[in-house]
Protein backbone atom coordinates (compact mmCIF):
# COMPACT_ATOMS: atom_id res chain seq x y z
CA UNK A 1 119.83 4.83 34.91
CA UNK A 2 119.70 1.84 36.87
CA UNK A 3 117.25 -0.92 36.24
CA UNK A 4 115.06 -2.28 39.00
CA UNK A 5 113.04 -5.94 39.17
CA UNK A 6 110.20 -6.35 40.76
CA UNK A 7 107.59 -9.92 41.23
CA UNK A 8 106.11 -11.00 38.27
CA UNK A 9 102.96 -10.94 41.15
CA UNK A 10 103.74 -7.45 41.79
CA UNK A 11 103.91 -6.73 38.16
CA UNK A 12 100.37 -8.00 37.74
CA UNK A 13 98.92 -6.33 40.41
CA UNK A 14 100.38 -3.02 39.33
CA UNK A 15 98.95 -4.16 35.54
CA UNK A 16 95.42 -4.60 37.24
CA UNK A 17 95.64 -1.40 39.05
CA UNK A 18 96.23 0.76 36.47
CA UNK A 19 95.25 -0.67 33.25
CA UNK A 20 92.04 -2.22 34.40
CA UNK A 21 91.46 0.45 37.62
CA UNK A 22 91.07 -2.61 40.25
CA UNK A 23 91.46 -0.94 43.15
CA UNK A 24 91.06 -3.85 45.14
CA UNK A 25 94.96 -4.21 44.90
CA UNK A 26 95.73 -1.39 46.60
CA UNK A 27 97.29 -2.16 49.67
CA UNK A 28 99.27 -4.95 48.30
CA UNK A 29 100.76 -3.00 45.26
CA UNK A 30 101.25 0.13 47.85
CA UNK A 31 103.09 -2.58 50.37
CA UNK A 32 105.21 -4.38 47.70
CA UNK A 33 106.71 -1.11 46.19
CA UNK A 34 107.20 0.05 49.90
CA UNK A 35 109.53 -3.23 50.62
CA UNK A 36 111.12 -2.85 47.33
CA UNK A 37 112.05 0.71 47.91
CA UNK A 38 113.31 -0.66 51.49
CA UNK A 39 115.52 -2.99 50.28
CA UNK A 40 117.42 -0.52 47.11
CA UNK A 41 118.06 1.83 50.16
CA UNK A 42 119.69 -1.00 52.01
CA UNK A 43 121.16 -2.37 49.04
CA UNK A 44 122.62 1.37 48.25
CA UNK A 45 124.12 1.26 52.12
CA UNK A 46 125.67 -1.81 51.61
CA UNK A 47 127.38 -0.73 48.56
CA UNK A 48 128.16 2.69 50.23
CA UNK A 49 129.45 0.75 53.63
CA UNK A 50 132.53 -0.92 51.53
CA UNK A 51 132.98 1.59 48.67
CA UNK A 52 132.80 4.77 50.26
CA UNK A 53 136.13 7.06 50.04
CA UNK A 54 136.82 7.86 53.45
CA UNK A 55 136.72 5.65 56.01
CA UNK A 56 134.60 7.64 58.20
CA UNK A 57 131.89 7.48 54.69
CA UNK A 58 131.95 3.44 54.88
CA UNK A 59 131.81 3.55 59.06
CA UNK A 60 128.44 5.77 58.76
CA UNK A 61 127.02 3.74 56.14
CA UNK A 62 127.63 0.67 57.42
CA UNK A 63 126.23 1.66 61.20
CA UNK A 64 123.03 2.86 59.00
CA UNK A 65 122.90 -0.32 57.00
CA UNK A 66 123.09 -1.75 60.24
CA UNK A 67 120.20 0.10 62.27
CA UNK A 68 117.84 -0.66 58.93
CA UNK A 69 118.49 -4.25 59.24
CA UNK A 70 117.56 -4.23 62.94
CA UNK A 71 120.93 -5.75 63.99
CA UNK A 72 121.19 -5.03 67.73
CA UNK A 73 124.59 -3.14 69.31
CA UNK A 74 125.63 -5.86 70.78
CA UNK A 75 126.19 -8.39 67.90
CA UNK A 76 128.09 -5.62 65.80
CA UNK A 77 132.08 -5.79 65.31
């Protein structure tokens, strides 16, 4: 299993959320895991894009990395 890092701000709030039940930090904890979930899936593309084992494997990856990262048609090779 792969080990993630997160914020040591993230950390905290996710400390005061559950150990203390401050539920004012809701939205930011919910938010912070979202974008850190966001960028292992485009991290896993990436890796996917240039180690796939067909080519057509890396070409679909990489065209998915792509459309995640909001790179328009047009500036793609």
């Amino acid at each position: 299993m792969k080990n993630v890092q997160i914020s040591q701000e993230l950390f905290m709030k996710l400390l005061r959320y559950h150990l203390l039940d401050d539920d004012s930090c809701t939205e930011d904890v919910k938010k912070g895991l979202e974008q850190k979930m966001d960028t292992m899936v485009e991290r896993e593309l990436y890796t996917k894009s240039k180690t796939a084992p067909t080519e057509e494997e890396r070409e679909k990856a990489r065209q998915e990395y792509l459309d995640r990262r909001g790179i328009q048609a047009d500036f793609r090779w």
